[in-house]
C-alpha atoms as a PDB file:
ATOM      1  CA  UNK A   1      58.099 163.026  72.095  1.00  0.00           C
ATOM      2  CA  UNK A   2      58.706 165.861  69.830  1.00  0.00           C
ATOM      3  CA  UNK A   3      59.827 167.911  72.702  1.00  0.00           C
ATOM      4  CA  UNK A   4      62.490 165.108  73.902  1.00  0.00           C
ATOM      5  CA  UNK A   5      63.924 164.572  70.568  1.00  0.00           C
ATOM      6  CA  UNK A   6      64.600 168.230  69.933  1.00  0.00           C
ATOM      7  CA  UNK A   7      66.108 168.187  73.889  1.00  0.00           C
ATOM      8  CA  UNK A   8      68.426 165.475  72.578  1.00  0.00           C
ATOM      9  CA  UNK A   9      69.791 167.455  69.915  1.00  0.00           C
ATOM     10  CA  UNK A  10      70.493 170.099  72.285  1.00  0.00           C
ATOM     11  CA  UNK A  11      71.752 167.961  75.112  1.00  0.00           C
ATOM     12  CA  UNK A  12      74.582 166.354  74.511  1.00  0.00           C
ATOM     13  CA  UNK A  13      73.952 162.832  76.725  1.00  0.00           C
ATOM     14  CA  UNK A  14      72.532 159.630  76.618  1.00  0.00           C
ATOM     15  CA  UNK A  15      68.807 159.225  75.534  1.00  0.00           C
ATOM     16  CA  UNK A  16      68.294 157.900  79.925  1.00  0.00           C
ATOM     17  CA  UNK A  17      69.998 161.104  80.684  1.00  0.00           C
ATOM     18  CA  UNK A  18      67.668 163.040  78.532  1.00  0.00           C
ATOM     19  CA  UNK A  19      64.473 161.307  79.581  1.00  0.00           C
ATOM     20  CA  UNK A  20      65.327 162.197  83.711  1.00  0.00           C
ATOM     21  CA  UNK A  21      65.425 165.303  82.542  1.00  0.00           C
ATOM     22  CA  UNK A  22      62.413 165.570  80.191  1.00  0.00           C
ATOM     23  CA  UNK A  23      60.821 163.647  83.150  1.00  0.00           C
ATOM     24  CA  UNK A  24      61.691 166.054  85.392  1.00  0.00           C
ATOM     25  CA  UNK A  25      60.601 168.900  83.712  1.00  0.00           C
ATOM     26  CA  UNK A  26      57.149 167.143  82.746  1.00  0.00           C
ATOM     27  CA  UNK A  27      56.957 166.922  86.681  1.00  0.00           C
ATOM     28  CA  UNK A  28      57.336 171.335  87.491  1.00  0.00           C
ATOM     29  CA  UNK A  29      54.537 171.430  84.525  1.00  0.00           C
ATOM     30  CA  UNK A  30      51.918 169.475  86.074  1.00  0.00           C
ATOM     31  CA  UNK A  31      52.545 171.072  89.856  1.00  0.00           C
ATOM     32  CA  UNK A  32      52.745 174.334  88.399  1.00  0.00           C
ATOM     33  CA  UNK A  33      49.690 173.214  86.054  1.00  0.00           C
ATOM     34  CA  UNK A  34      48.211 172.095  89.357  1.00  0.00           C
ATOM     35  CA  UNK A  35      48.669 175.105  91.808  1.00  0.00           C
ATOM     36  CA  UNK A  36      47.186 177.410  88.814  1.00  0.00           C
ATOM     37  CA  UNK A  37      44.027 175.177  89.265  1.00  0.00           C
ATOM     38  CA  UNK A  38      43.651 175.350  92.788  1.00  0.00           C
ATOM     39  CA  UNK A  39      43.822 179.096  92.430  1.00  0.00           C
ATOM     40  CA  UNK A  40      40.983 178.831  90.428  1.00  0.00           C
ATOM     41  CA  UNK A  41      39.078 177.383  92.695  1.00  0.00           C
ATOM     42  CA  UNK A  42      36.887 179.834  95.471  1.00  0.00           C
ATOM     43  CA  UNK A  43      38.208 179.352  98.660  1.00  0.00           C
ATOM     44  CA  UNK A  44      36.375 179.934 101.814  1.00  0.00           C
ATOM     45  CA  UNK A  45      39.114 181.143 104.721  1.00  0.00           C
ATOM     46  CA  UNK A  46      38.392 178.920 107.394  1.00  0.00           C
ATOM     47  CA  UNK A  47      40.287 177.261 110.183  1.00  0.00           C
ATOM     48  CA  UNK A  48      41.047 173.395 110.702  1.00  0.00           C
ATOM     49  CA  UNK A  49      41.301 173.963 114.413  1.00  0.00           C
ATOM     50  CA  UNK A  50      39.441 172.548 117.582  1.00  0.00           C
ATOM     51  CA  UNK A  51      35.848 173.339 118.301  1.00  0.00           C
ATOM     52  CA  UNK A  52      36.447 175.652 121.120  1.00  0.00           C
ATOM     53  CA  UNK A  53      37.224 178.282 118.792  1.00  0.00           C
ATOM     54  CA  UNK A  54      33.590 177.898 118.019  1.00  0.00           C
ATOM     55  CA  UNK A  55      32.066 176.738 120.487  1.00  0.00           C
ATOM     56  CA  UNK A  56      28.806 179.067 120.021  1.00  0.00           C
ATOM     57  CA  UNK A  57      27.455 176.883 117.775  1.00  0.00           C
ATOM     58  CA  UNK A  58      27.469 173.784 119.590  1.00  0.00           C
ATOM     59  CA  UNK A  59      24.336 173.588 122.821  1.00  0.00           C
ATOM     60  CA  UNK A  60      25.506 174.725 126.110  1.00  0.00           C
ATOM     61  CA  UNK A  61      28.912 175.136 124.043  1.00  0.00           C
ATOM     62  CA  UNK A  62      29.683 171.054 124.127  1.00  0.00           C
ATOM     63  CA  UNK A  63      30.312 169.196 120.216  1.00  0.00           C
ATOM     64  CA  UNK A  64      28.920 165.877 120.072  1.00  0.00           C
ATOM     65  CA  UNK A  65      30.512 163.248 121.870  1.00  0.00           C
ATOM     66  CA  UNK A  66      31.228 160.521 119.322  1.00  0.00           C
ATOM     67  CA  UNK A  67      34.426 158.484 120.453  1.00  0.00           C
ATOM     68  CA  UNK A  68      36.896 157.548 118.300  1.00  0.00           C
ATOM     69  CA  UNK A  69      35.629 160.258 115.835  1.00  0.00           C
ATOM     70  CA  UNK A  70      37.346 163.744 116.753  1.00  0.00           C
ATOM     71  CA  UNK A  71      40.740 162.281 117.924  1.00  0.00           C
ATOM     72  CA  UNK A  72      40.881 160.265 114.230  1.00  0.00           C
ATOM     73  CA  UNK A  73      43.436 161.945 111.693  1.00  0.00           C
ATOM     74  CA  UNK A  74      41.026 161.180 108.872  1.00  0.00           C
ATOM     75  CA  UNK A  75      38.240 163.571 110.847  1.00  0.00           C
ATOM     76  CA  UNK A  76      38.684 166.914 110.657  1.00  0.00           C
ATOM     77  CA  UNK A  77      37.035 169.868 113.067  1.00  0.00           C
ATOM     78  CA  UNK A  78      36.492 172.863 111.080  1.00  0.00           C
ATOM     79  CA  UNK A  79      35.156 176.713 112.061  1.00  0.00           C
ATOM     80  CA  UNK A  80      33.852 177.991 109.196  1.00  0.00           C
ATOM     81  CA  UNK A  81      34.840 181.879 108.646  1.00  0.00           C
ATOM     82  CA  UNK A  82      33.523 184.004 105.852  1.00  0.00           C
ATOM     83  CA  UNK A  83      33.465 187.838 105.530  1.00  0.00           C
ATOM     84  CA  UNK A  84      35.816 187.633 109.088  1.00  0.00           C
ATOM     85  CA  UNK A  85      33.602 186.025 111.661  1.00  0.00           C
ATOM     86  CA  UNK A  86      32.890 182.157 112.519  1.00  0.00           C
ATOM     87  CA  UNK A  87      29.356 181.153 110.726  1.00  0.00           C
ATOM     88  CA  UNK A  88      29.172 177.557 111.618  1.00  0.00           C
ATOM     89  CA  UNK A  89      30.961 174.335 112.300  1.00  0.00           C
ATOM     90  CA  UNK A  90      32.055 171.129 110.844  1.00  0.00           C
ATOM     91  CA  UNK A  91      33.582 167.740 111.508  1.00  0.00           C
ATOM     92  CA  UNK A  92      34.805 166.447 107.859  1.00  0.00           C
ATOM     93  CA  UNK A  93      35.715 163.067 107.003  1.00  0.00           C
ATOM     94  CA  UNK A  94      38.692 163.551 104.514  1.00  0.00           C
ATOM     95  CA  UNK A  95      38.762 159.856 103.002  1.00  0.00           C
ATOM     96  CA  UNK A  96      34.935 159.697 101.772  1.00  0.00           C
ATOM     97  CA  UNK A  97      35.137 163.573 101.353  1.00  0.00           C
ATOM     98  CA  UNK A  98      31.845 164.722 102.984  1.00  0.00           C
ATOM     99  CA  UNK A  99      30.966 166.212 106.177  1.00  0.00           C
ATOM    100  CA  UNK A 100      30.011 163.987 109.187  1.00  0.00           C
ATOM    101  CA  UNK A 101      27.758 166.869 110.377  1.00  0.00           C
ATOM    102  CA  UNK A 102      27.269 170.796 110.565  1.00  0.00           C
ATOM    103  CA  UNK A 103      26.581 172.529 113.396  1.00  0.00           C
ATOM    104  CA  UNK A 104      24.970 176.231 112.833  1.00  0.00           C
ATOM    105  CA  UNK A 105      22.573 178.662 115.110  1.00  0.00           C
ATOM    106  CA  UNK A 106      19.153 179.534 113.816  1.00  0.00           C
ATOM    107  CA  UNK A 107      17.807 182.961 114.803  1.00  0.00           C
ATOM    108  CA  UNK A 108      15.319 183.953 112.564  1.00  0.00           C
ATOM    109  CA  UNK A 109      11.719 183.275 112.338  1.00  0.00           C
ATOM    110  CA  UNK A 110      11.678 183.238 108.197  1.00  0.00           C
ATOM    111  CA  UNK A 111      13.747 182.009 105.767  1.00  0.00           C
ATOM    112  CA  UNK A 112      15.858 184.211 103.492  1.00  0.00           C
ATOM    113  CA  UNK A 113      16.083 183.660  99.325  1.00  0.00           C
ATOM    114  CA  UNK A 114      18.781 181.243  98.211  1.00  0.00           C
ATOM    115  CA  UNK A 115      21.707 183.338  97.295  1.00  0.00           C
ATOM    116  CA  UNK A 116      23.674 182.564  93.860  1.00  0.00           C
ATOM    117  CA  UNK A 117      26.867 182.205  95.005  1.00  0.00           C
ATOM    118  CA  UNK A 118      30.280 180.242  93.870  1.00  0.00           C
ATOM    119  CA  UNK A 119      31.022 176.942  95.442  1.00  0.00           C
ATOM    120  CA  UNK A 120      34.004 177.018  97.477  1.00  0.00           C
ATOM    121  CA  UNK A 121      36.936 174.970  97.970  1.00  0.00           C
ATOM    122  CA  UNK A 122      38.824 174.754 102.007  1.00  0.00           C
ATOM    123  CA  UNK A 123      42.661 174.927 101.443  1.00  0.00           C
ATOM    124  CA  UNK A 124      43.531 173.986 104.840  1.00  0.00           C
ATOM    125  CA  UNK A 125      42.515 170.343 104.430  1.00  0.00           C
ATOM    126  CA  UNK A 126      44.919 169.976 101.658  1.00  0.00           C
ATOM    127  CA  UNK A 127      48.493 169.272 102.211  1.00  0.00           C
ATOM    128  CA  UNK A 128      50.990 171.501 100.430  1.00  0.00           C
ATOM    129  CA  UNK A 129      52.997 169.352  97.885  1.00  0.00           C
ATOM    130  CA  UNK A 130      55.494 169.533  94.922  1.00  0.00           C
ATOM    131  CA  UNK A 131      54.705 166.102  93.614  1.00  0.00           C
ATOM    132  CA  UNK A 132      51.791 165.410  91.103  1.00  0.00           C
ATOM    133  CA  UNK A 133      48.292 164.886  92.017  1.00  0.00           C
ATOM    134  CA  UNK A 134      45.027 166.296  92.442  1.00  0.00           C
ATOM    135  CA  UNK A 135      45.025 169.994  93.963  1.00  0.00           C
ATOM    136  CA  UNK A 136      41.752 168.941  96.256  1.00  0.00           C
ATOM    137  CA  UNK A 137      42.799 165.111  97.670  1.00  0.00           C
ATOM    138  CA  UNK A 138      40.516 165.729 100.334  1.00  0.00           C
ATOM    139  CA  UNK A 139      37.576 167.179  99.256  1.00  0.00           C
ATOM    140  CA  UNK A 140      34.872 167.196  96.080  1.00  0.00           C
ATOM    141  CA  UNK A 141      35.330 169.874  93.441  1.00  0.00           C
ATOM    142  CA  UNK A 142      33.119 170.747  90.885  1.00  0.00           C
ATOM    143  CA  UNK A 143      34.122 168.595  88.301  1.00  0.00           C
ATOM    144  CA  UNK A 144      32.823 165.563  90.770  1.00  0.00           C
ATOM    145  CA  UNK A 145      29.186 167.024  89.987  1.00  0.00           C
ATOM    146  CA  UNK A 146      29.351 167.140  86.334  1.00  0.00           C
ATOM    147  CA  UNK A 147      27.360 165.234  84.301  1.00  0.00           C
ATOM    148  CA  UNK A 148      26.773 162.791  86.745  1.00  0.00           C
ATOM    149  CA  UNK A 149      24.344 160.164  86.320  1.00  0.00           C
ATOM    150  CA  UNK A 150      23.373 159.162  89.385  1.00  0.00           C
ATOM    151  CA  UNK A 151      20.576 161.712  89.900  1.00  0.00           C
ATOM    152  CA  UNK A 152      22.559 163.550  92.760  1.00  0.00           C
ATOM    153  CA  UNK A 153      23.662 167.051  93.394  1.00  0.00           C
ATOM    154  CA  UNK A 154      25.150 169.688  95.569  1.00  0.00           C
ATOM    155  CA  UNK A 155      22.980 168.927  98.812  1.00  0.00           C
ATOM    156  CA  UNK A 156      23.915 171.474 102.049  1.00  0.00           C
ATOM    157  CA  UNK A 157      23.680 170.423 105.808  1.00  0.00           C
ATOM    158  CA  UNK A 158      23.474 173.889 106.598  1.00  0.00           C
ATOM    159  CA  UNK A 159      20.822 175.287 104.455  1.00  0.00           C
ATOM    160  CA  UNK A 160      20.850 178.891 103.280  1.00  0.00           C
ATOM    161  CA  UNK A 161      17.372 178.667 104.089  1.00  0.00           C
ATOM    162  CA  UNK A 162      18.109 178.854 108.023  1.00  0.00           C
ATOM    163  CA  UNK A 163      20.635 181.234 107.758  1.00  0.00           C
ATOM    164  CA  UNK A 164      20.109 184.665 109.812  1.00  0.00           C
ATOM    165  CA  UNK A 165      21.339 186.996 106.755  1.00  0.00           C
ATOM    166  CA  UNK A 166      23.017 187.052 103.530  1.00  0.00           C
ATOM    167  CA  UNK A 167      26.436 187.033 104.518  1.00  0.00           C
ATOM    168  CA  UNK A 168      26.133 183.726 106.515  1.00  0.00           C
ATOM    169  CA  UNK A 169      23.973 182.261 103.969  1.00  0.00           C
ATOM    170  CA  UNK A 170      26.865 183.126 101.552  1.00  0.00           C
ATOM    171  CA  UNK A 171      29.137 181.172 103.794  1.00  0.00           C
ATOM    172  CA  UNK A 172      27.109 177.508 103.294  1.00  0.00           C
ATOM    173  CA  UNK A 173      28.731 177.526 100.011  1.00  0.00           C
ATOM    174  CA  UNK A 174      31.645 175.529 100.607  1.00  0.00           C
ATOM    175  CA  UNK A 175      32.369 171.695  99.618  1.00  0.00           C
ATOM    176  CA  UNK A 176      32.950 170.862 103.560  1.00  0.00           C
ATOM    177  CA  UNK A 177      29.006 171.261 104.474  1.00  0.00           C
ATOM    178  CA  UNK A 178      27.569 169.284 101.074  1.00  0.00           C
ATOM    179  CA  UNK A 179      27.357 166.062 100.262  1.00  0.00           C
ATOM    180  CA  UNK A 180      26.065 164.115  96.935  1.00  0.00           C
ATOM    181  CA  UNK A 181      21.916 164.472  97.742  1.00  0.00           C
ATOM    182  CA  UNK A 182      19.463 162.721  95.349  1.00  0.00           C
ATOM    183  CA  UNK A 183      17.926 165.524  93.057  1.00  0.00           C
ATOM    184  CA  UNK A 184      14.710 164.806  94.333  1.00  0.00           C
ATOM    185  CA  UNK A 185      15.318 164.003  97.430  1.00  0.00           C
ATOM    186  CA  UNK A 186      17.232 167.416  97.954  1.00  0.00           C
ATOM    187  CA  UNK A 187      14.147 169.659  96.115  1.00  0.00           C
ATOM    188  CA  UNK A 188      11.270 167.352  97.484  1.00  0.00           C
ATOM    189  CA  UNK A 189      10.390 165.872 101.335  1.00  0.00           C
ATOM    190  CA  UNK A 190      13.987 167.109 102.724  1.00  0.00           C
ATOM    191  CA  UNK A 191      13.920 171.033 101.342  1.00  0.00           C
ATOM    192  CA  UNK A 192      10.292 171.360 102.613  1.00  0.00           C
ATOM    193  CA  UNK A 193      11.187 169.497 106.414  1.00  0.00           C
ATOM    194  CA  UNK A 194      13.530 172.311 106.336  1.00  0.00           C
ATOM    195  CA  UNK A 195      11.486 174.776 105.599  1.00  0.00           C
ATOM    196  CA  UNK A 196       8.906 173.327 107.885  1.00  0.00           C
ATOM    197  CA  UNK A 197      11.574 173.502 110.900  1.00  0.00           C
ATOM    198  CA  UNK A 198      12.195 176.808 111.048  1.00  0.00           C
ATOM    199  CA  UNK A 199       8.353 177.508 111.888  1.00  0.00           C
ATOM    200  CA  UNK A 200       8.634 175.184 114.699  1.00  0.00           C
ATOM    201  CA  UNK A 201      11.653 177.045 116.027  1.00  0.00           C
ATOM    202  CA  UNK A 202      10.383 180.115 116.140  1.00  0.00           C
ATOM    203  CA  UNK A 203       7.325 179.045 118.078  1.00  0.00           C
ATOM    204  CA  UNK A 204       9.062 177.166 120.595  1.00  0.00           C
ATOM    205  CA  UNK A 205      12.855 178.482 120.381  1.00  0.00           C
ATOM    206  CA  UNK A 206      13.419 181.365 122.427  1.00  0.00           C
ATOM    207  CA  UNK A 207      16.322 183.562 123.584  1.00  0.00           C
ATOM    208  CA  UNK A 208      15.110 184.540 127.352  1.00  0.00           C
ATOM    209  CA  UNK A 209      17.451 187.336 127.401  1.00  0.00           C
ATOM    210  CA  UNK A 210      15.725 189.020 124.290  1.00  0.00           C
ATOM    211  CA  UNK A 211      12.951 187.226 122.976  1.00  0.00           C
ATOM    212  CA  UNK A 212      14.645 185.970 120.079  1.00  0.00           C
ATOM    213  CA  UNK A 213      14.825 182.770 117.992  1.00  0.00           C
ATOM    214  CA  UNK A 214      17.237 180.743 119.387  1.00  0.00           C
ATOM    215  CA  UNK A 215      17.883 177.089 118.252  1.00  0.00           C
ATOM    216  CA  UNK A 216      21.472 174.954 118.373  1.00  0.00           C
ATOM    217  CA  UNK A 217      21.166 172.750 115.109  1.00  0.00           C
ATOM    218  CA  UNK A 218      23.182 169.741 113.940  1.00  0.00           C
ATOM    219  CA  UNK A 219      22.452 168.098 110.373  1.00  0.00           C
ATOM    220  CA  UNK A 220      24.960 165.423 109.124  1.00  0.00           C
ATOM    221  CA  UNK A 221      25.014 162.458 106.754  1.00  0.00           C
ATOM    222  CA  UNK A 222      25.440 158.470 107.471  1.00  0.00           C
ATOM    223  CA  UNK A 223      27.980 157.126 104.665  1.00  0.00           C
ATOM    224  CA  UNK A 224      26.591 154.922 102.166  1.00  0.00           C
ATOM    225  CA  UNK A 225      28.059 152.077  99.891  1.00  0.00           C
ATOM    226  CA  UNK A 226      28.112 154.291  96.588  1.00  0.00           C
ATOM    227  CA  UNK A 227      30.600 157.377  95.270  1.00  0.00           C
ATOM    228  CA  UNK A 228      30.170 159.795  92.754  1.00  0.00           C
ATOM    229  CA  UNK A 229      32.976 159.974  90.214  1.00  0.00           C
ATOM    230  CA  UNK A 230      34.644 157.120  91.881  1.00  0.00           C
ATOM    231  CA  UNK A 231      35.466 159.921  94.806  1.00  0.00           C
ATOM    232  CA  UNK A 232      33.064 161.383  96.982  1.00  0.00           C
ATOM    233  CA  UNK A 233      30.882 159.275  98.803  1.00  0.00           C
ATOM    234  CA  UNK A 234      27.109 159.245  98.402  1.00  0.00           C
ATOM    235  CA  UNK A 235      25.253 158.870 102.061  1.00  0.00           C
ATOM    236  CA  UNK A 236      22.912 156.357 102.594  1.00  0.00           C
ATOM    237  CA  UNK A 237      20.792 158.350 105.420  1.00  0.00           C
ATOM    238  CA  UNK A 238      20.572 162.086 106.619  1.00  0.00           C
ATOM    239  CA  UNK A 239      19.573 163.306 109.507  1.00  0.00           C
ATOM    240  CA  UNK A 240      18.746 166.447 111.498  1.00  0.00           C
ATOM    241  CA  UNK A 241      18.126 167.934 115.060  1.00  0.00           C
ATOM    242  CA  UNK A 242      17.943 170.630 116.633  1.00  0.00           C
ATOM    243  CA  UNK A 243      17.548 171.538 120.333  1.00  0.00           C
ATOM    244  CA  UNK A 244      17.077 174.666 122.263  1.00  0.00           C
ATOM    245  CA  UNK A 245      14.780 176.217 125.465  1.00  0.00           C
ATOM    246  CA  UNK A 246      11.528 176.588 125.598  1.00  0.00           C
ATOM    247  CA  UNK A 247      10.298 179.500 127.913  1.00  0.00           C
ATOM    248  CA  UNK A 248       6.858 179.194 128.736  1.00  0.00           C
ATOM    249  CA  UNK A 249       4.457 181.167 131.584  1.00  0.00           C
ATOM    250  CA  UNK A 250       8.488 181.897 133.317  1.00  0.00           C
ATOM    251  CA  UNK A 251       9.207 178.058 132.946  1.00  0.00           C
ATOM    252  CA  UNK A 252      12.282 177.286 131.303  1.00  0.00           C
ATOM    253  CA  UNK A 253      11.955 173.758 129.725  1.00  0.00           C
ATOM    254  CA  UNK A 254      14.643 171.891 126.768  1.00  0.00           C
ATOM    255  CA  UNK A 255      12.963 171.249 123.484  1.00  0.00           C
ATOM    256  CA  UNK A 256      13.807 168.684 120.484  1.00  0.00           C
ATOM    257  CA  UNK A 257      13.088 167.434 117.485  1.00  0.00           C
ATOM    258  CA  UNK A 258      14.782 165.424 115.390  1.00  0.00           C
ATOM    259  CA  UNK A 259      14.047 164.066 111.155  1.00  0.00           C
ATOM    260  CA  UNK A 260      16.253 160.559 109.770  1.00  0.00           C
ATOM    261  CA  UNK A 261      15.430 160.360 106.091  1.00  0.00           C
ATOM    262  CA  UNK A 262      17.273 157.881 103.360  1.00  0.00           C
ATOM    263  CA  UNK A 263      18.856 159.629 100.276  1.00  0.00           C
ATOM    264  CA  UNK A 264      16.929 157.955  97.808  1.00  0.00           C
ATOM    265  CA  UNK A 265      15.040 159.323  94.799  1.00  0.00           C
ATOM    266  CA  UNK A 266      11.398 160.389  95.137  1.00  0.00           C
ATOM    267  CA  UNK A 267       8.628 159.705  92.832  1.00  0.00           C
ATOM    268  CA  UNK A 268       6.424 162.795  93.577  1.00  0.00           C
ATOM    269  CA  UNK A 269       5.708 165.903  96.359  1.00  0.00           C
ATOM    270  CA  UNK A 270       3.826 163.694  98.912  1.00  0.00           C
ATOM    271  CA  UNK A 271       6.524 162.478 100.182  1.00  0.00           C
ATOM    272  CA  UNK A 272       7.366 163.216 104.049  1.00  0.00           C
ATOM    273  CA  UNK A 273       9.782 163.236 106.301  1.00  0.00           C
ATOM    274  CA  UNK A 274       8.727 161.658 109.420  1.00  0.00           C
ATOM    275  CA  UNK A 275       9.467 163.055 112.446  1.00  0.00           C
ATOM    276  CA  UNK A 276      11.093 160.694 115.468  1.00  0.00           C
ATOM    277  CA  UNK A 277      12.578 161.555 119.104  1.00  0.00           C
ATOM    278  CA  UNK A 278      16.329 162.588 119.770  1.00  0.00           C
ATOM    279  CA  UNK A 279      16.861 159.358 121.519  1.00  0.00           C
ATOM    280  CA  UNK A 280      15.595 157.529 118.107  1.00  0.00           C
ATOM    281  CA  UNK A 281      18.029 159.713 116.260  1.00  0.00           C
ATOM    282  CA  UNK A 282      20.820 158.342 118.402  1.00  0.00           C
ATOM    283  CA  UNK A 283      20.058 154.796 118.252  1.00  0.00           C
ATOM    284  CA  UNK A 284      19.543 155.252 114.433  1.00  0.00           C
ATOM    285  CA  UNK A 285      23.147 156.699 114.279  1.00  0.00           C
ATOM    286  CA  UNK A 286      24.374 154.520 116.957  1.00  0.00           C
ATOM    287  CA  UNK A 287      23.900 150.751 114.102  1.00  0.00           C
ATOM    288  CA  UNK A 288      26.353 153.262 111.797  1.00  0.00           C
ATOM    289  CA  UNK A 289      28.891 155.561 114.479  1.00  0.00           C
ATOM    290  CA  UNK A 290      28.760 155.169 118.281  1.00  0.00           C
ATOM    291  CA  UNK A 291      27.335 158.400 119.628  1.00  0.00           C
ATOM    292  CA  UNK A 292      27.541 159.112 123.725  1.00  0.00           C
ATOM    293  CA  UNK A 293      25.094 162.038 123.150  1.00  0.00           C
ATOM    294  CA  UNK A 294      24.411 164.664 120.177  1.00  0.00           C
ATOM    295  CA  UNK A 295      23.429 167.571 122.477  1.00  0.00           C
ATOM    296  CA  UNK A 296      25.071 168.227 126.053  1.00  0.00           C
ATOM    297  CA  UNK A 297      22.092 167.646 128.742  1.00  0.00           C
ATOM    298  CA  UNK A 298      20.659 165.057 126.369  1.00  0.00           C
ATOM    299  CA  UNK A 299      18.087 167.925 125.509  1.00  0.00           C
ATOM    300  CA  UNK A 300      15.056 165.737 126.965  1.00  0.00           C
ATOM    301  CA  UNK A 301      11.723 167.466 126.671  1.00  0.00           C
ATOM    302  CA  UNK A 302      11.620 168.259 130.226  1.00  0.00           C
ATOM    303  CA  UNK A 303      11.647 171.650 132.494  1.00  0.00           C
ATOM    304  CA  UNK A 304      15.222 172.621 133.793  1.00  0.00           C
END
């Protein structure tokens, strides 16, 4: 108020006059105020374009079909490019602001150390504006984890932890492949089934061509009835799968597995994640999101 008296001294108009301007100029100072925090902000140079850019990262190179999902404005298909290559890809769902699911490669038979990297921000789901508001509409910040009290944090669907090398494991880092995890949920019965997985994929995952680990994963979230900071939305259920071909005495057979787990808060470590068939998966999903099929081929246990 200060500031608007002095501008009527200096202004020689009605007090209306003066407040469309002081109003105005209130307005640059918050945008401006605003772009200089979204610069702030790491930002992971990805691409909000259709899956067949990545299509490697998807089984037999075919997404999920979930209808009504990918052709919905609120749904958002995502290659995720760090360091100048595609890592992994994501459908996001920009109104609760958490992935629907991430869809990565494995090809290593151990798991690499958890690198301490910034979290990252994806400008391309934000729409460029020189009104006030939030610089990340779309998408949870870091401010949405602090000092939460609802015993969640910064939970990944693509886990470092399966990534090939330190580059790619970099590129998990971004606010498009996390959602809101319980604490000890995240650290407990869900960080050891991943560990757990990647065993199993290197004993029956194998590239024909080379020998190598070779599994197609998906790992997404079901939406829940609670957010975090009034925002992003906590999942009720998470889920993972992963299918690939098994090559066995020159028989080439599809192999699956498949984990459903609710994001709840767990008492101790004896806590397990059991383990339940790709079709279960589905019809689990199927009571929250119709799904047609999660992997092309249906990736039924059977030789090919």
């Amino acid at each position: 108020m200060f500031a608007l008296r002095i501008l009527e001294q200096h202004v020689g108009c009605e007090r209306s006059q003066v407040l469309a301007v002081w109003l105005r100029v209130k307005m640059m100072f918050i945008t401006r105020a605003s772009v200089l925090l979204l610069l702030a902000f790491p930002a992971v140079i990805s691409e909000v374009v259709t899956f067949s850019k990545c299509s490697e990262f998807f089984f037999t190179g075919k997404p999920p079909e979930i209808p009504g999902m990918i052709k919905n404005v609120r749904y958002k298909t995502i290659c995720q490019k760090y360091d100048g290559r595609y890592r992994f890809a994501t459908l996001y769902d920009t109104t609760n602001r958490i992935p629907v699911f991430s869809a990565y490669k494995v090809t290593v038979d151990k798991e690499i150390d958890r690198p301490e990297n910034k979290w990252m921000n994806e400008p391309q789901l934000e729409h460029p504006s020189d009104e006030m508001g939030m610089p990340y509409e779309n998408q949870a910040t870091d401010e949405d984890f602090f000092d939460n009290n609802l015993n969640v944090n910064r939970g990944h669907l693509f886990p470092s932890c399966h990534s090939g090398d330190e580059v790619i494991a970099g590129s998990t880092f971004t606010y498009t492949n996390i959602v809101p995890q319980k604490i000890s949920f995240n650290s407990g019965s869900w960080n050891r089934m991943e560990r757990e997985t990647i065993k199993v994929m290197s004993e029956h995952c194998r590239d024909k061509k080379d020998n190598k680990v070779l599994a197609h994963v998906l790992t997404g979230a079901v939406p829940g009835n609670n957010k975090l900071n009034e925002r992003v939305n906590i999942p009720s259920f998470m889920w993972m799968t992963f299918c690939c071909y098994n090559f066995n005495n020159n028989k080439k057979s599809l192999f699956s597995k498949a984990y459903w787990a609710p994001n709840k808060d767990e008492k101790d470590d004896t806590v397990t994640i059991n383990e339940i068939t790709l079709q279960e998966l589905q019809n689990n999903l199927n009571k929250k999101i119709k799904v047609k099929y999660l992997f092309d081929k249906n990736c039924s246990n059977r030789n090919v």
